[in-house]
PDB file of N, CA and C in Angstrom:
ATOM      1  N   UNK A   1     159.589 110.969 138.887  1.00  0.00           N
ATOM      2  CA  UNK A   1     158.354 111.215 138.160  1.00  0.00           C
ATOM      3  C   UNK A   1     157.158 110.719 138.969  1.00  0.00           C
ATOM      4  N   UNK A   2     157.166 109.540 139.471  1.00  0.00           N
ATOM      5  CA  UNK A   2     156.396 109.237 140.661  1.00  0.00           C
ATOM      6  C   UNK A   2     155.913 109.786 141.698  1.00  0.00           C
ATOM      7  N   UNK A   3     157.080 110.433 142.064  1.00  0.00           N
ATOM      8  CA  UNK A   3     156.698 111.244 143.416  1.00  0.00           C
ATOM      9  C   UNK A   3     155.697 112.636 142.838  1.00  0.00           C
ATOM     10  N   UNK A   4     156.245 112.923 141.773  1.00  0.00           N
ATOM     11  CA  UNK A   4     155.517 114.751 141.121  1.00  0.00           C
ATOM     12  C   UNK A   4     153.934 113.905 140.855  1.00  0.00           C
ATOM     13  N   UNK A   5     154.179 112.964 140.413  1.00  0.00           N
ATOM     14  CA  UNK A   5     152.258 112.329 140.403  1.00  0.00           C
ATOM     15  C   UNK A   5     151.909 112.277 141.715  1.00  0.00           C
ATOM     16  N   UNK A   6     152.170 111.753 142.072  1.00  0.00           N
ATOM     17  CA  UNK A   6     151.721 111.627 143.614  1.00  0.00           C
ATOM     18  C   UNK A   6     151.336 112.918 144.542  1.00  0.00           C
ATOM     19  N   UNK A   7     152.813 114.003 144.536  1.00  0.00           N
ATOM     20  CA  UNK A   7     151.918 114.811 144.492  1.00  0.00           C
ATOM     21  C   UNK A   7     151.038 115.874 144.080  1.00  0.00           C
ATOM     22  N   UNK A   8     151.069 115.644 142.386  1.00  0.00           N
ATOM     23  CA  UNK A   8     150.086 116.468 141.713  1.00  0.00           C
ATOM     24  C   UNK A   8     148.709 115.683 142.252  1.00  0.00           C
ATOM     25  N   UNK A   9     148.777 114.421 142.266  1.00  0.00           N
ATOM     26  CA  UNK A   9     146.734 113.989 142.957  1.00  0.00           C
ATOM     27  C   UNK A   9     146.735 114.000 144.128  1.00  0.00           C
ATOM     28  N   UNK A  10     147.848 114.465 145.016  1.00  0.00           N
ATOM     29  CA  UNK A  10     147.389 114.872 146.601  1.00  0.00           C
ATOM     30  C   UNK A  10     146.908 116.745 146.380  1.00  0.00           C
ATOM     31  N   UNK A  11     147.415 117.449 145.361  1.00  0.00           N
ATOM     32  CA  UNK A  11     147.168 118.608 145.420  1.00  0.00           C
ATOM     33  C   UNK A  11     145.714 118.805 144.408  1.00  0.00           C
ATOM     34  N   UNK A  12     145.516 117.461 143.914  1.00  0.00           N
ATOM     35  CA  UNK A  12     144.130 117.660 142.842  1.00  0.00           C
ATOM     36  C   UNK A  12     143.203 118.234 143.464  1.00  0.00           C
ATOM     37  N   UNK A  13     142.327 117.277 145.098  1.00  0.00           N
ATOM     38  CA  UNK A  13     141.557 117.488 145.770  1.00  0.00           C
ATOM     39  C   UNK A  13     141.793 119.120 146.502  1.00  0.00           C
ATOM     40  N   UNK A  14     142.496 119.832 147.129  1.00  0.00           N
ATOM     41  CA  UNK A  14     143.114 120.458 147.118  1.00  0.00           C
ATOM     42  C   UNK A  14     142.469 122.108 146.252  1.00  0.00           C
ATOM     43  N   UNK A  15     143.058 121.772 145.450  1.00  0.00           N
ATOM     44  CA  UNK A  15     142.797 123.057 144.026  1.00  0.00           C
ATOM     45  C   UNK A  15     141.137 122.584 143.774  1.00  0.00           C
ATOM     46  N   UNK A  16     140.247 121.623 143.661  1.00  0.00           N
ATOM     47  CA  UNK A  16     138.979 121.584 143.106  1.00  0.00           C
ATOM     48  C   UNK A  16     138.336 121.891 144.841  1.00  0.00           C
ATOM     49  N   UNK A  17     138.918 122.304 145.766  1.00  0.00           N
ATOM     50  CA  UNK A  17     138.167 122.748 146.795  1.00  0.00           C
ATOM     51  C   UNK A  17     138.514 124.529 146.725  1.00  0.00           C
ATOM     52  N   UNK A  18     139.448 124.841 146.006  1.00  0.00           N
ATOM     53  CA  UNK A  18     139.391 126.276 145.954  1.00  0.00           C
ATOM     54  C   UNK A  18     138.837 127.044 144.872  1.00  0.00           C
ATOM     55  N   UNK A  19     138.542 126.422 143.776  1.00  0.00           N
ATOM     56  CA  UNK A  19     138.097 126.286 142.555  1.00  0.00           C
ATOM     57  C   UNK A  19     136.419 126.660 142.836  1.00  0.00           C
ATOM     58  N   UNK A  20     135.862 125.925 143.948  1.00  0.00           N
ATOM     59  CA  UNK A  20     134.323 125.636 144.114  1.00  0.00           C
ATOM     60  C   UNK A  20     134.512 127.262 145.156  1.00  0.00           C
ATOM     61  N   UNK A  21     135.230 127.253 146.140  1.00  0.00           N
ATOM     62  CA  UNK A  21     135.602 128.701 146.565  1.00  0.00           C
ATOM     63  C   UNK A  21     134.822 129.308 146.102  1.00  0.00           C
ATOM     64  N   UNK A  22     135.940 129.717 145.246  1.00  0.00           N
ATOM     65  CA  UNK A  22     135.982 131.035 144.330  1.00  0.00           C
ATOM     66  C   UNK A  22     134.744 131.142 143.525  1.00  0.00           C
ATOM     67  N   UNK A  23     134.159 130.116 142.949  1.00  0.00           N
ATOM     68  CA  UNK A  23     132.901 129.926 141.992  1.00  0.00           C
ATOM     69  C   UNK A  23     132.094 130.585 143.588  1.00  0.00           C
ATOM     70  N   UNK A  24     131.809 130.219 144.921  1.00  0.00           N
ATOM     71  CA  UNK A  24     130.669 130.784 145.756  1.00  0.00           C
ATOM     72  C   UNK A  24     130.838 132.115 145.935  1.00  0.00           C
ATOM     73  N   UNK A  25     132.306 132.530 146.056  1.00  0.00           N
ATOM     74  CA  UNK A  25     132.362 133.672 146.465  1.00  0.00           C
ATOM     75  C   UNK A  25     132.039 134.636 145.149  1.00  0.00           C
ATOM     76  N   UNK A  26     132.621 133.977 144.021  1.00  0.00           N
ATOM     77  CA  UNK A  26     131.984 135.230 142.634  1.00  0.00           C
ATOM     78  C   UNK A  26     130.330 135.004 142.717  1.00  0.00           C
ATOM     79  N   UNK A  27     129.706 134.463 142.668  1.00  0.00           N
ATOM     80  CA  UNK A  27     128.119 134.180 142.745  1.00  0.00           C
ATOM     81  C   UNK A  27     127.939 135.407 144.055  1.00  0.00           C
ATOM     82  N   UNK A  28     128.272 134.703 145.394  1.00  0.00           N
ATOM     83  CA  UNK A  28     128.276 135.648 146.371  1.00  0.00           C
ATOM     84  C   UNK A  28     127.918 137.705 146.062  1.00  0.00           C
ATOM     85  N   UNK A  29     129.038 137.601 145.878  1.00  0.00           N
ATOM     86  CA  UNK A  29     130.049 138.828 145.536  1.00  0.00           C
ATOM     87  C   UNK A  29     128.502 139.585 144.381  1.00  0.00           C
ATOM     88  N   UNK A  30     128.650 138.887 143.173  1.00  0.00           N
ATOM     89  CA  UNK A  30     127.513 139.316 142.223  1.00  0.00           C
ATOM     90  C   UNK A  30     126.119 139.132 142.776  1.00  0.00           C
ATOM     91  N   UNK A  31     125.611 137.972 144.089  1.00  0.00           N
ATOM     92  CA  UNK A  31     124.326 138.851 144.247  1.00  0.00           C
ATOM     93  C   UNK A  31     124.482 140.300 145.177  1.00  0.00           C
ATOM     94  N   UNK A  32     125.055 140.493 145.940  1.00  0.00           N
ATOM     95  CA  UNK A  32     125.278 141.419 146.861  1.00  0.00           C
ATOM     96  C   UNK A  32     125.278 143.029 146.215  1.00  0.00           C
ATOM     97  N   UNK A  33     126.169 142.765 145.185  1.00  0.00           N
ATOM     98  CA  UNK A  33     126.206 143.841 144.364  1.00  0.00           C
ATOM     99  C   UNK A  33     124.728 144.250 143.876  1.00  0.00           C
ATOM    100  N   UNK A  34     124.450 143.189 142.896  1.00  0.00           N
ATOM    101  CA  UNK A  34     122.915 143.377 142.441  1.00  0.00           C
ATOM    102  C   UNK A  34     122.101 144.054 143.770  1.00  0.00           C
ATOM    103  N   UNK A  35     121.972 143.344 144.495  1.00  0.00           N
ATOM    104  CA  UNK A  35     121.154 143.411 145.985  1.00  0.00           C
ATOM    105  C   UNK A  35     121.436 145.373 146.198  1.00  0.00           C
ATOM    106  N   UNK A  36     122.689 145.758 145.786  1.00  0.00           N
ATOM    107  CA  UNK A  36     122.908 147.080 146.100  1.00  0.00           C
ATOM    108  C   UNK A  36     122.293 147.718 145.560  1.00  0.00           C
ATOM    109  N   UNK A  37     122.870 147.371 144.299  1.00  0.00           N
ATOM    110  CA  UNK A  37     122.298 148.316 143.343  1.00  0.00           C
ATOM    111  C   UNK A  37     120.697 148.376 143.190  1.00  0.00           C
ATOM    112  N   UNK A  38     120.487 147.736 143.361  1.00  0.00           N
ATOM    113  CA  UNK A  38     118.784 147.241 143.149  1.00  0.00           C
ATOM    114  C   UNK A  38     118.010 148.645 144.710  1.00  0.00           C
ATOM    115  N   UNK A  39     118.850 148.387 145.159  1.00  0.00           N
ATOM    116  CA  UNK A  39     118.479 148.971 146.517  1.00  0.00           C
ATOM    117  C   UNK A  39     118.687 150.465 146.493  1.00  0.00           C
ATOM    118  N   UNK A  40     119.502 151.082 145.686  1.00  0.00           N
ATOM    119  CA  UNK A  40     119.945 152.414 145.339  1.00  0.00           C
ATOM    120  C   UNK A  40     119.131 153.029 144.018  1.00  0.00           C
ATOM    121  N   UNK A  41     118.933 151.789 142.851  1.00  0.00           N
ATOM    122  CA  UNK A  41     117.651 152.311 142.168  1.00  0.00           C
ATOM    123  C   UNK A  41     116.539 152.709 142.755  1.00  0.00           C
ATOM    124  N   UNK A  42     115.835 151.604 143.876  1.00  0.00           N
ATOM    125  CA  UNK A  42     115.073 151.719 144.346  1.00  0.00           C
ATOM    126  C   UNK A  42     114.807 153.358 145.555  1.00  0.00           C
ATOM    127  N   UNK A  43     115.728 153.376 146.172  1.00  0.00           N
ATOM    128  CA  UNK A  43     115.605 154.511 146.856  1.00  0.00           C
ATOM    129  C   UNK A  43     115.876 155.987 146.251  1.00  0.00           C
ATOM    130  N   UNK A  44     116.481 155.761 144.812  1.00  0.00           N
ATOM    131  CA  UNK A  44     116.464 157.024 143.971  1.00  0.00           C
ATOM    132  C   UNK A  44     115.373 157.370 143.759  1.00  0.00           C
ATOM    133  N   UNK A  45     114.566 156.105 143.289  1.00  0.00           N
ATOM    134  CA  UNK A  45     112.941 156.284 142.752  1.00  0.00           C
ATOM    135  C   UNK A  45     112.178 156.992 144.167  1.00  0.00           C
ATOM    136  N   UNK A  46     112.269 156.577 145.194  1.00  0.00           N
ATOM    137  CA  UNK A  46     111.536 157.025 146.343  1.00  0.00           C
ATOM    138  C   UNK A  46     111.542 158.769 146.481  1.00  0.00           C
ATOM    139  N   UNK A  47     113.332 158.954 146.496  1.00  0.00           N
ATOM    140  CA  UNK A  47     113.345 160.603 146.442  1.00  0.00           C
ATOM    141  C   UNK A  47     113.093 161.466 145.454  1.00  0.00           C
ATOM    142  N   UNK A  48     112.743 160.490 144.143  1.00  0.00           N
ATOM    143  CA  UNK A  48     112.514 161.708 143.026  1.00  0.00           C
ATOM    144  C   UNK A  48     111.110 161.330 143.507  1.00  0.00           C
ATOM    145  N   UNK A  49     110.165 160.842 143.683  1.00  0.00           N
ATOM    146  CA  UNK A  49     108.791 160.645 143.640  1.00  0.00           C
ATOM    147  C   UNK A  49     108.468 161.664 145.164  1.00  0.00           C
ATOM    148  N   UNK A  50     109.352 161.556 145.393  1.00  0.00           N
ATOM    149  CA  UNK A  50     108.991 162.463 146.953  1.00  0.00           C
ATOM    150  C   UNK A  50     108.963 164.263 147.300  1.00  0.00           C
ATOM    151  N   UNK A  51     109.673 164.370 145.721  1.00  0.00           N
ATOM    152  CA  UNK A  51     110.472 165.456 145.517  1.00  0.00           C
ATOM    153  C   UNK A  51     109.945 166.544 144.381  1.00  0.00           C
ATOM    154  N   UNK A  52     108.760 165.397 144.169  1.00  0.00           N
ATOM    155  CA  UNK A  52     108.138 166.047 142.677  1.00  0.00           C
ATOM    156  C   UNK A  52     107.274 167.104 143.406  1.00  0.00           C
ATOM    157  N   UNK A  53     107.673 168.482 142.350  1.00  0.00           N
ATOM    158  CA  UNK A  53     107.317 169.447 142.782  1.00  0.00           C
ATOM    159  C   UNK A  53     105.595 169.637 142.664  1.00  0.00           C
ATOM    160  N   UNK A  54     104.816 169.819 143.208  1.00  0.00           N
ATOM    161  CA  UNK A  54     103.183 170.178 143.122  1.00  0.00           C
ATOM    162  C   UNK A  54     103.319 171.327 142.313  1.00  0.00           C
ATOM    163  N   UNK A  55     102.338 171.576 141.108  1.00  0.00           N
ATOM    164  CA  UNK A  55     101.899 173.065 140.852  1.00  0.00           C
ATOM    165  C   UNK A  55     100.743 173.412 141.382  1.00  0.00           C
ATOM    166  N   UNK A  56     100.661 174.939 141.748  1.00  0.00           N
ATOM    167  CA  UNK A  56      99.958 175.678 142.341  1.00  0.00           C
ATOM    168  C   UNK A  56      99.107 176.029 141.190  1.00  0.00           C
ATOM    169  N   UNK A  57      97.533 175.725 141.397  1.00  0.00           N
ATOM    170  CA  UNK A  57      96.568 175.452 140.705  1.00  0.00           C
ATOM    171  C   UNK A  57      95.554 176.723 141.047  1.00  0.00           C
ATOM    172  N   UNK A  58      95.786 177.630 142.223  1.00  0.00           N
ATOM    173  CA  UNK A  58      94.673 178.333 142.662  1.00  0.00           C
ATOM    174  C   UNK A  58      94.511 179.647 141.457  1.00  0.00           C
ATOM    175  N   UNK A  59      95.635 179.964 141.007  1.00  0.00           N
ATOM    176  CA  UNK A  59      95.824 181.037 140.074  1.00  0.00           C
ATOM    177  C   UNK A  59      94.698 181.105 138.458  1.00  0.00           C
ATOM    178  N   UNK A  60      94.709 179.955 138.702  1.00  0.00           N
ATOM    179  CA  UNK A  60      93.786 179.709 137.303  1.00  0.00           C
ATOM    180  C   UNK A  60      92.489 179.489 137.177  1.00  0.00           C
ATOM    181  N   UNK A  61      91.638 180.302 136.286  1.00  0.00           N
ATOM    182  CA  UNK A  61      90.611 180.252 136.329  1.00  0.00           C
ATOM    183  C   UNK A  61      89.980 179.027 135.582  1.00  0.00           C
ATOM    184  N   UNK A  62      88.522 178.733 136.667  1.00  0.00           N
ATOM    185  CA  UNK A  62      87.761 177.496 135.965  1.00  0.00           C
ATOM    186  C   UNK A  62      87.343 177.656 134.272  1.00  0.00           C
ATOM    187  N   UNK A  63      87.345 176.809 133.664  1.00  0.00           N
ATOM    188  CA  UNK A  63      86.374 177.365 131.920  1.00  0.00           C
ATOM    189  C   UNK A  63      84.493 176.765 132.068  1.00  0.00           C
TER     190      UNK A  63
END
């Protein structure tokens, strides 16, 4: 029983260093995504604004 303690608190330090990991890499992971997406809204907006059709105004008479 000694020894399984011993080494469950040699493996404590261990697991709370993969634990903090995983917590950077999900943070990570979720800004990057955002960062994408943010970046793909953004350039949708560019091509519909780029794309908007002009109407042809000469046809119509002044009042």
């Amino acid at each position: 029983m000694e020894r399984l303690a011993q080494k469950l608190w040699a493996n404590a330090d261990t697991r709370s260093k993969g634990a903090v990991d995983w917590i950077v890499l999900t943070t990570g992971a979720t800004f990057l995504a955002v960062g994408i997406l943010a970046s793909l809204i953004g350039a949708s907006a560019d091509f519909a604004r780029d794309t908007v059709i002009e109407t042809d105004t000469s046809f119509t008479q002044p009042i």
